[in-house]
Protein backbone atom coordinates (compact mmCIF):
# COMPACT_ATOMS: atom_id res chain seq x y z
CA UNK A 1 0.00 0.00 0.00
CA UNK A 2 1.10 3.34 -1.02
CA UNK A 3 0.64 5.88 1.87
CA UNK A 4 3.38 8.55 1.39
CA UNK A 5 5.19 10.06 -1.24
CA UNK A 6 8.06 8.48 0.34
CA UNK A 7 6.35 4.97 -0.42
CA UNK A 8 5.74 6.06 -4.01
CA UNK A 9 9.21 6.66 -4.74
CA UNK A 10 10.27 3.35 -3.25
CA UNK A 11 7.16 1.48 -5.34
CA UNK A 12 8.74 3.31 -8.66
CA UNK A 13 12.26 2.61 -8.09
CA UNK A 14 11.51 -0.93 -7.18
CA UNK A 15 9.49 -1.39 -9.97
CA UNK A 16 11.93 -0.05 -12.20
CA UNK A 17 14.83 -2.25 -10.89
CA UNK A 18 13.15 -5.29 -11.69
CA UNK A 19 11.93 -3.55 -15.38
CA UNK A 20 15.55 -5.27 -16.61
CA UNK A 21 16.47 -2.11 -18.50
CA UNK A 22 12.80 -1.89 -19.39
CA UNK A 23 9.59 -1.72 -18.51
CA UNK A 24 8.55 1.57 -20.05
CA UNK A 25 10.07 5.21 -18.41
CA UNK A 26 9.87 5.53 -14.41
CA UNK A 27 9.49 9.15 -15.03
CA UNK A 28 6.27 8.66 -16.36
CA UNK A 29 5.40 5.97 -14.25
CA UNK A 30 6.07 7.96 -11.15
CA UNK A 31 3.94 11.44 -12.53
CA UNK A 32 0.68 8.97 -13.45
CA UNK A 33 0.62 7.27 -10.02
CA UNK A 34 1.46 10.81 -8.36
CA UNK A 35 -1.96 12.21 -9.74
CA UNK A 36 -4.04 9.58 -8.38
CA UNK A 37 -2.00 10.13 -5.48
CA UNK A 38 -3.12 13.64 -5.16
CA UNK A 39 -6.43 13.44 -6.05
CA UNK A 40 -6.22 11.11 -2.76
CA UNK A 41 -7.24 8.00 -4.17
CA UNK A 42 -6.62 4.53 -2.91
CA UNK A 43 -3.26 3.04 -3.85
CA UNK A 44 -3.24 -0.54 -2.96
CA UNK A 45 -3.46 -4.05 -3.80
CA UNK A 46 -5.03 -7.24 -3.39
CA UNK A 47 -4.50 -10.99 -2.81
CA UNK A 48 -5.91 -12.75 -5.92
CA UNK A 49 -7.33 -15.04 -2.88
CA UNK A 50 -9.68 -12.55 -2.04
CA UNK A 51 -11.52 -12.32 -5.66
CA UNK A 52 -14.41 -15.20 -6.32
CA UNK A 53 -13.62 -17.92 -8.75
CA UNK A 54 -15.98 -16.41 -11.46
CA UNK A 55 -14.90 -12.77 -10.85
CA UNK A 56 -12.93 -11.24 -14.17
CA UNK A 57 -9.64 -9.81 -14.48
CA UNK A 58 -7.20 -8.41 -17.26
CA UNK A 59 -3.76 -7.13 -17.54
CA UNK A 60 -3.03 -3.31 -18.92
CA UNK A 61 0.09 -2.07 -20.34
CA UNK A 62 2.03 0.16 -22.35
CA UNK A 63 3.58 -1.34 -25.30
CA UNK A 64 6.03 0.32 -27.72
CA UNK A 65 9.61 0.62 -28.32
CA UNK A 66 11.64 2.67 -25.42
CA UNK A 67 13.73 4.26 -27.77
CA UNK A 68 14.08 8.14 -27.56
CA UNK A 69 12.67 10.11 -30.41
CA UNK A 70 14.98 10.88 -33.58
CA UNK A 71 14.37 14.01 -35.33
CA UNK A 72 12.71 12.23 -38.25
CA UNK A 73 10.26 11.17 -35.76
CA UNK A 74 9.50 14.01 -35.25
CA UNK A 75 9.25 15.03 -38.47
CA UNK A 76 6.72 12.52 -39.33
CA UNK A 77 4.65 13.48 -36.07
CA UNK A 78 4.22 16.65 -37.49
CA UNK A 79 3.21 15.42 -40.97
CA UNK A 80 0.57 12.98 -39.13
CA UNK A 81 -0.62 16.49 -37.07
CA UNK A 82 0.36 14.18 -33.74
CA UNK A 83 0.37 17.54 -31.98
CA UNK A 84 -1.93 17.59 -29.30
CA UNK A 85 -2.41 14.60 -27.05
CA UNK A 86 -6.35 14.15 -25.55
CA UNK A 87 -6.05 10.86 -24.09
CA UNK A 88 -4.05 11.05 -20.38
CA UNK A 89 -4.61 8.08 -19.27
CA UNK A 90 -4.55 5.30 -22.26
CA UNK A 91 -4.74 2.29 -20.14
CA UNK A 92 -8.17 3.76 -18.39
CA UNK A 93 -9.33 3.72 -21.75
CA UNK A 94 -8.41 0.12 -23.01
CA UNK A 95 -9.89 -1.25 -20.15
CA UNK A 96 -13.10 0.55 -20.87
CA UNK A 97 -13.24 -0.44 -24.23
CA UNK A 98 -12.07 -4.00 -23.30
CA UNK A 99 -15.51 -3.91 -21.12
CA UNK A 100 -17.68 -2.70 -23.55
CA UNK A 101 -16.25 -5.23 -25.99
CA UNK A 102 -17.06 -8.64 -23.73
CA UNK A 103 -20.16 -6.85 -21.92
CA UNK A 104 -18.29 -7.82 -18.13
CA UNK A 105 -16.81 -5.42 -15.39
CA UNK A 106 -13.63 -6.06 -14.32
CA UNK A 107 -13.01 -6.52 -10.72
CA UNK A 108 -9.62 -6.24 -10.67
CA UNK A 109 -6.55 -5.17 -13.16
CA UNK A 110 -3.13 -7.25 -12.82
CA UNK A 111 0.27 -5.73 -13.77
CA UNK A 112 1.79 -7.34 -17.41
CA UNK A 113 5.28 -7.02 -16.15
CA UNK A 114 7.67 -5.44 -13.55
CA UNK A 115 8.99 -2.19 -14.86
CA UNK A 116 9.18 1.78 -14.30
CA UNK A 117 5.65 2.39 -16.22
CA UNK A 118 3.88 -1.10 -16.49
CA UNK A 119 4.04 -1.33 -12.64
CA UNK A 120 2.97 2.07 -11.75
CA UNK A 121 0.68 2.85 -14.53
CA UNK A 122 -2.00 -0.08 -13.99
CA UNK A 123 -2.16 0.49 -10.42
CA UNK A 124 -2.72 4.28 -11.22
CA UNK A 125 -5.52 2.93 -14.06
CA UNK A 126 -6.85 0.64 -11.29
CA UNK A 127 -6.72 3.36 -8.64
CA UNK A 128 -8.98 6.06 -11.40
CA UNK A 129 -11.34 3.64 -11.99
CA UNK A 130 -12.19 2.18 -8.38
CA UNK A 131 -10.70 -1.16 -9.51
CA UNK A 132 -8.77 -3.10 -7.56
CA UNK A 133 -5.21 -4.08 -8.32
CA UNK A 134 -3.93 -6.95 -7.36
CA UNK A 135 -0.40 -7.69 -6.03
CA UNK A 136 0.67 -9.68 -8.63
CA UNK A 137 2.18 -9.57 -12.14
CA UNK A 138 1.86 -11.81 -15.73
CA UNK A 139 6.22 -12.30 -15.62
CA UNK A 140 7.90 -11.46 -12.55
CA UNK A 141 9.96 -9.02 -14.62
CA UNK A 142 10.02 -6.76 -17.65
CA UNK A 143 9.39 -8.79 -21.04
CA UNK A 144 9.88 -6.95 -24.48
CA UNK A 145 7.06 -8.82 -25.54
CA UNK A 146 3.40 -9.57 -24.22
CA UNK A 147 3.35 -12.89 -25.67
CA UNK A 148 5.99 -13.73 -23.42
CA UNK A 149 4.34 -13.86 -20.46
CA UNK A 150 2.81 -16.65 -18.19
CA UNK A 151 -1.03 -16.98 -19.41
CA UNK A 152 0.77 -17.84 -22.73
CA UNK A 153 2.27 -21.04 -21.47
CA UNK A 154 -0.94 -21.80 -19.58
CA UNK A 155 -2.56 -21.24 -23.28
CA UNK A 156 -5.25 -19.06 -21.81
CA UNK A 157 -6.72 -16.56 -24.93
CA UNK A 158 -4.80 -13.63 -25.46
CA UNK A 159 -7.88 -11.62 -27.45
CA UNK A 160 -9.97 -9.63 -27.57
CA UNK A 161 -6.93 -6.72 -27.40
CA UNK A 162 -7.98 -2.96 -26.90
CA UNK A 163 -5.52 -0.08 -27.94
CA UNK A 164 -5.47 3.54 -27.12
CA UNK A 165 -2.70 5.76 -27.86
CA UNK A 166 -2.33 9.24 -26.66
CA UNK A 167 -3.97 11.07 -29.85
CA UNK A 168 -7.06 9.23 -29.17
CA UNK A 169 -6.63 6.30 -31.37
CA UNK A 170 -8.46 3.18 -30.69
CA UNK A 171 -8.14 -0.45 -32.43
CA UNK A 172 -9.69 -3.37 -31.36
CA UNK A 173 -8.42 -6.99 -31.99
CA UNK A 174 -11.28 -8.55 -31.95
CA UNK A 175 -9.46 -12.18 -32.82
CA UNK A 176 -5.74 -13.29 -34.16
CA UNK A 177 -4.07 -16.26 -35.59
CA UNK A 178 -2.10 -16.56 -32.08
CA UNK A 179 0.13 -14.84 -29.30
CA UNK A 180 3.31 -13.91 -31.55
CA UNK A 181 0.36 -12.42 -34.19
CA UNK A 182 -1.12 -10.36 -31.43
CA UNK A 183 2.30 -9.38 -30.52
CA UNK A 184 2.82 -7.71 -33.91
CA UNK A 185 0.15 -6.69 -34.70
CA UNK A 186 -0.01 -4.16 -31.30
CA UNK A 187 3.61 -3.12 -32.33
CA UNK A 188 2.46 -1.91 -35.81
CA UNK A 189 -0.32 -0.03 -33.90
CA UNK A 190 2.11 1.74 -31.91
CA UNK A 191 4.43 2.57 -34.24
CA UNK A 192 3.17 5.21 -36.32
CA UNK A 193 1.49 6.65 -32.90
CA UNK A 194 5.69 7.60 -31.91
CA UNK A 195 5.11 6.46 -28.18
CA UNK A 196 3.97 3.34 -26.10
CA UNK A 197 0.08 2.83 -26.52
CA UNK A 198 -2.17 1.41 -23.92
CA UNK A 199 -3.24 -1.63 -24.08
CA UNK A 200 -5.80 -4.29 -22.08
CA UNK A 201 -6.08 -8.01 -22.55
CA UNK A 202 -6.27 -11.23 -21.20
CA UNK A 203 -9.20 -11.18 -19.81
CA UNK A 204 -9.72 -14.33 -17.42
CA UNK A 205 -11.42 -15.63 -14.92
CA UNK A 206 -9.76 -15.30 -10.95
CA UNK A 207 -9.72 -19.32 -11.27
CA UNK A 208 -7.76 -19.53 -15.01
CA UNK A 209 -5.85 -16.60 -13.50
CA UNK A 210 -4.44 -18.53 -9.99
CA UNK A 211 -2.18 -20.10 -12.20
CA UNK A 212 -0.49 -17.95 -14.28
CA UNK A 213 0.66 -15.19 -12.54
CA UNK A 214 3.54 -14.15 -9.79
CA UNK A 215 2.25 -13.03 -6.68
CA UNK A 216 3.44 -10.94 -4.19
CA UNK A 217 5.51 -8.66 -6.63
CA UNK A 218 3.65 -5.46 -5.93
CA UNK A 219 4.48 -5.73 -2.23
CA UNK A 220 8.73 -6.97 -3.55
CA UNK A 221 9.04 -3.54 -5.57
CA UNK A 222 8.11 -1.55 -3.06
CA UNK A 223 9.91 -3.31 -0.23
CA UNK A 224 12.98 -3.52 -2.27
CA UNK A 225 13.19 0.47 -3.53
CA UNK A 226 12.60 1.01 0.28
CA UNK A 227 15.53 -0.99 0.44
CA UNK A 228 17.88 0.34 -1.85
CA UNK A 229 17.01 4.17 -0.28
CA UNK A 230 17.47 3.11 3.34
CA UNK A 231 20.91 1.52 2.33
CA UNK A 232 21.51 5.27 0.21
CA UNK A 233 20.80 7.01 3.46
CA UNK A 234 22.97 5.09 5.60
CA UNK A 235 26.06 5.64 2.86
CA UNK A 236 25.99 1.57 2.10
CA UNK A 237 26.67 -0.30 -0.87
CA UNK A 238 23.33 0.27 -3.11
CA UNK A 239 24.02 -2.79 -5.65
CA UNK A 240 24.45 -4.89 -2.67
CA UNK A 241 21.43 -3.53 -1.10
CA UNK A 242 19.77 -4.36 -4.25
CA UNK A 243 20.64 -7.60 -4.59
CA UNK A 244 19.83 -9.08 -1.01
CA UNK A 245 16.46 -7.55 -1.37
CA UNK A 246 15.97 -9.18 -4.79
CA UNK A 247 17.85 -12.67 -3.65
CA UNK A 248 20.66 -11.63 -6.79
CA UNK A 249 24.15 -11.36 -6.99
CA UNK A 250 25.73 -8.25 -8.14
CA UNK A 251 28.07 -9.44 -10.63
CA UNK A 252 29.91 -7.05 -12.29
CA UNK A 253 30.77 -3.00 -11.68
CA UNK A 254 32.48 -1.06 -13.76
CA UNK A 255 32.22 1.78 -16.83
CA UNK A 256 30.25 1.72 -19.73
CA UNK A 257 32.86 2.54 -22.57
CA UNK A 258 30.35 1.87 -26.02
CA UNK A 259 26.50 2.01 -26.35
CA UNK A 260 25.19 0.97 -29.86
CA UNK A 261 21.69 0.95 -30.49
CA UNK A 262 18.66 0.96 -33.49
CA UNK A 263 14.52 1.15 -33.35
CA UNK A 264 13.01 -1.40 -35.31
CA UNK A 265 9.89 -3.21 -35.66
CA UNK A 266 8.64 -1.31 -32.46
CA UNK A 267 11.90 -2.50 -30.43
CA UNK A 268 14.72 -0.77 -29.20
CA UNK A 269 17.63 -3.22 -29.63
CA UNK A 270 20.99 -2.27 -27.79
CA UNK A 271 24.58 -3.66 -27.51
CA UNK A 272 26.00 -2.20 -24.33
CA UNK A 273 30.16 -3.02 -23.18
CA UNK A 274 31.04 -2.43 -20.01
CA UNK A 275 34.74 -2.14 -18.93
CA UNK A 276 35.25 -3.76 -15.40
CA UNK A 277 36.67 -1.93 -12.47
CA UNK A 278 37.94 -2.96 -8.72
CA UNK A 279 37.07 -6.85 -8.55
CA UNK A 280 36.79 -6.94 -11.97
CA UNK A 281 39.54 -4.98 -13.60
CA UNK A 282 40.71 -6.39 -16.33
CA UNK A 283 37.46 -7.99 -17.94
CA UNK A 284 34.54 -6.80 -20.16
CA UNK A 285 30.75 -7.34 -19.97
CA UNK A 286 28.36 -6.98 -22.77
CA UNK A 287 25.21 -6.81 -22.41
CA UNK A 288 22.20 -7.72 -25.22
CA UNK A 289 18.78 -5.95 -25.41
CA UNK A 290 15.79 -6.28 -27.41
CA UNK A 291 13.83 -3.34 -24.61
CA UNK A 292 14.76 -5.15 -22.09
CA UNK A 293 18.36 -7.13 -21.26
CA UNK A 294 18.67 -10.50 -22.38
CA UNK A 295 22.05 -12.09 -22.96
CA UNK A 296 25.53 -11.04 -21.18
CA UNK A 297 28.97 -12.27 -22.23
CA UNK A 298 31.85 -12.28 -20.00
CA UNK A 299 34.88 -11.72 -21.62
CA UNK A 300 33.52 -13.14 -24.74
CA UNK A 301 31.69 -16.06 -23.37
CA UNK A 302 28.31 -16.80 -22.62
CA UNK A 303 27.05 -15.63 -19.06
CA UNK A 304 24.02 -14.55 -17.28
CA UNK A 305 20.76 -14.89 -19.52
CA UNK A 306 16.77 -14.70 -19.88
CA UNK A 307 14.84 -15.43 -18.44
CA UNK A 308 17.38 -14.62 -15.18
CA UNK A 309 16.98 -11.15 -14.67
CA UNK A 310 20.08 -8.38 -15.50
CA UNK A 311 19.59 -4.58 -14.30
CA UNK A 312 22.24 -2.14 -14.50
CA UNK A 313 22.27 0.27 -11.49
CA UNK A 314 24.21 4.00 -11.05
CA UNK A 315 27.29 2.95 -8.47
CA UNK A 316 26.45 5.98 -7.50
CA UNK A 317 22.82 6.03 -5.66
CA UNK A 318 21.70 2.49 -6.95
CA UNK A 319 19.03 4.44 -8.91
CA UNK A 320 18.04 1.54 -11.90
CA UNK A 321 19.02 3.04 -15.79
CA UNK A 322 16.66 1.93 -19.03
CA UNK A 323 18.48 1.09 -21.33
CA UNK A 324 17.17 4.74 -23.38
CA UNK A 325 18.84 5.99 -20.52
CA UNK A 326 22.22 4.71 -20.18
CA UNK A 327 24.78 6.01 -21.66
CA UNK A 328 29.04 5.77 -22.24
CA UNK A 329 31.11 6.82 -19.59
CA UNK A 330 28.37 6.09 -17.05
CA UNK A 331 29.87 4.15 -14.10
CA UNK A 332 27.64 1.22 -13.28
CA UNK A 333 27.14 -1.85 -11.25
CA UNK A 334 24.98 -4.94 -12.53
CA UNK A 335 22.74 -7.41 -10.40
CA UNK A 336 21.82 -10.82 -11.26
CA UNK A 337 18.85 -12.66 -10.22
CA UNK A 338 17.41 -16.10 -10.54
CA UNK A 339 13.91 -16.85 -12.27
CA UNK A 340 13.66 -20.67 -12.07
CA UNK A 341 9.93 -20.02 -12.78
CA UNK A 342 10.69 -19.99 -16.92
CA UNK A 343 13.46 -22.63 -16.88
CA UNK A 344 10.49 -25.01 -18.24
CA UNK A 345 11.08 -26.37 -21.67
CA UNK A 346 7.90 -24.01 -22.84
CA UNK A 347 9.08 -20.97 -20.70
CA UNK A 348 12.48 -21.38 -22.34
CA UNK A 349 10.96 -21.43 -25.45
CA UNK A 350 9.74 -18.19 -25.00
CA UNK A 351 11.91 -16.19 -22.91
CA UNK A 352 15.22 -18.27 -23.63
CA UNK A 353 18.28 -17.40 -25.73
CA UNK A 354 16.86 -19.61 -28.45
CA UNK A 355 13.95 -17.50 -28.30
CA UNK A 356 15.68 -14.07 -29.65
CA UNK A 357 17.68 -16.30 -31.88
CA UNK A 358 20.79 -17.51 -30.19
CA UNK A 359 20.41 -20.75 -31.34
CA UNK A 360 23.66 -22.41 -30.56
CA UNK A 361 24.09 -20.80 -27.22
CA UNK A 362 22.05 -23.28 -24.54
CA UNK A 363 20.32 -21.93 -21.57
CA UNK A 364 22.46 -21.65 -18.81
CA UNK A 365 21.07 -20.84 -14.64
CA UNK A 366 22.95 -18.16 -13.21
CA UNK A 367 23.79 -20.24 -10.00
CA UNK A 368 25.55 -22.54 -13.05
CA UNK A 369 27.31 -19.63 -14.88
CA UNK A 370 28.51 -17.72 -11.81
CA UNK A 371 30.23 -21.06 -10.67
């Protein structure tokens, strides 16, 4: 539960360390929830337990690539007249529309993923529309994809999709071949809109629901950004902090001497080399992103990898950096942490290395990799 602005901060920053370089901007994350938190509404969650079996739920989310804006973006914005934005809250609107769409009311909205906007913004969406929220999310991290997450491999139907963008947009999916095709076919809706759009799906049932999603993750981000700021105030090791909160390993610290990067296809997709420092002078991490980080090689070979989570923190402050945020010559330390939850063969299949094409590199558990 969200109380203070104190508590807010610590919900945002732990939502954004888990976000794996994604997860959408905390910045906007943080100035959604802080209206509802003005306008004094109620910022909490739920239990699933508490829900009936035959009550219905859905996920909402931003999707869209987290790449910052060229200037032919913005060129094209201007051609489209994208000048004025009439929809604040997109993922109000999805939900609504999702509604209207299957003629039910939802009783409660679940988080799609761990991250600095798709943790805050559907409890701020829940919070403006009397909803409950519950404490819970579809991945138990940030996933670049929707199709990636947990009702998938429990096959439970992905449409009807709602979208909203910001320009007041809206596109329903009534039906689709399958979860990759739903995937895609949200990305080409938000690319020509030049920002994440809203989006609600998933409806289900609180009995299909039980058994695809992670519980207790609302109450972990918040617990672990209180975490990281109590061990900031006391001058302590942040990454460390991090890390015991999260049950990771910080695993490598050091500077980040290149940063290569392209949009495409609604993705941001980033190589990122980081030059080691104190314990780890002398060796080089690189780090893999499609949105959110995915594959790390240690000097060269194979190392930490989806669906284990990788977040790059500031040494300085153990504030969390996106990867549109990071940038060379900042000085960074890196956490580790285990998510034995997707090391099935079908949760491999769609969060593993093979899964973003890495073919000939196997899956490998941290706990293996780190020795």
């Amino acid at each position: 539960m969200i109380k203070t602005m104190t508590d807010l901060d610590d919900f945002v920053r732990g939502s954004t360390l888990y976000g794996t370089g994604g997860g959408g901007p905390q910045v906007m994350g943080r100035k959604l929830l802080l209206g509802s938190f003005e306008e004094g509404k109620d910022i909490s969650w739920i239990d699933i337990d508490t829900l009936q079996d035959d009550d219905w739920i859905c996920t909402a989310f931003y999707m869209g690539s987290i790449a910052p804006l060229t200037d032919k973006d913005r060129e094209n914005m201007e051609m489209l007249g994208l000048k004025e934005r009439v929809e604040p809250r997109v993922l109000v609107r999805a939900v609504k529309e999702l509604e209207k769409e299957l003629g039910v009311t939802f009783a409660a909205i679940v988080p799609v993923e761990l991250g600095g906007i798709n943790s805050p913004a559907p409890v701020d969406a829940a919070a403006q529309m009397g909803k409950k929220v519950l404490d819970a999310d579809l991945a138990g991290r940030a996933v670049p994809e929707v199709a990636q997450t947990l009702p998938r491999i429990k096959k439970l139907p992905i449409a009807p999709l709602t979208c909203c963008d910001a320009w007041g947009n809206v596109v329903l999916i009534r039906e689709t071949h399958g979860y990759d095709f739903a995937e895609q076919l949200g990305k080409m809706i938000s690319i020509p809109a030049y920002e994440p759009i809203g989006m609600a799906c998933f409806a289900m049932q609180v009995k299909e629901a039980k058994g695809a999603i992670v519980k207790g993750t609302m109450t972990r981000n918040l617990e672990t950004g209180r975490a990281v700021r109590e061990a900031r105030e006391k001058g302590e090791d942040t990454a460390l902090a991090f890390a015991k909160a999260a049950g990771g390993s910080v695993i490598f610290r050091g500077e980040v001497t290149k940063k290569e990067w392209e949009s495409k296809g609604g993705y941001m997709f980033v190589d990122l080399f980081i030059k080691g420092k104190e314990d780890f002078a002398g060796h080089e991490l690189k780090i893999w992103a499609k949105n959110e980080n995915h594959m790390t090689w240690l000097d060269g070979k194979p190392y930490i990898m989806s669906p284990d989570l990788v977040q790059c923190v500031y040494e300085e402050g153990g504030d969390p950096i996106t990867n549109t945020d990071i940038k060379e010559g900042d000085q960074v330390a890196v956490v580790a942490i285990a998510h034995p939850l997707y090391r099935s063969d079908e949760g491999l299949k769609v969060l593993g290395p093979i899964h973003y094409g890495f073919k000939d590199i196997p899956y490998t558990a941290m706990e293996e990799a780190m020795g």
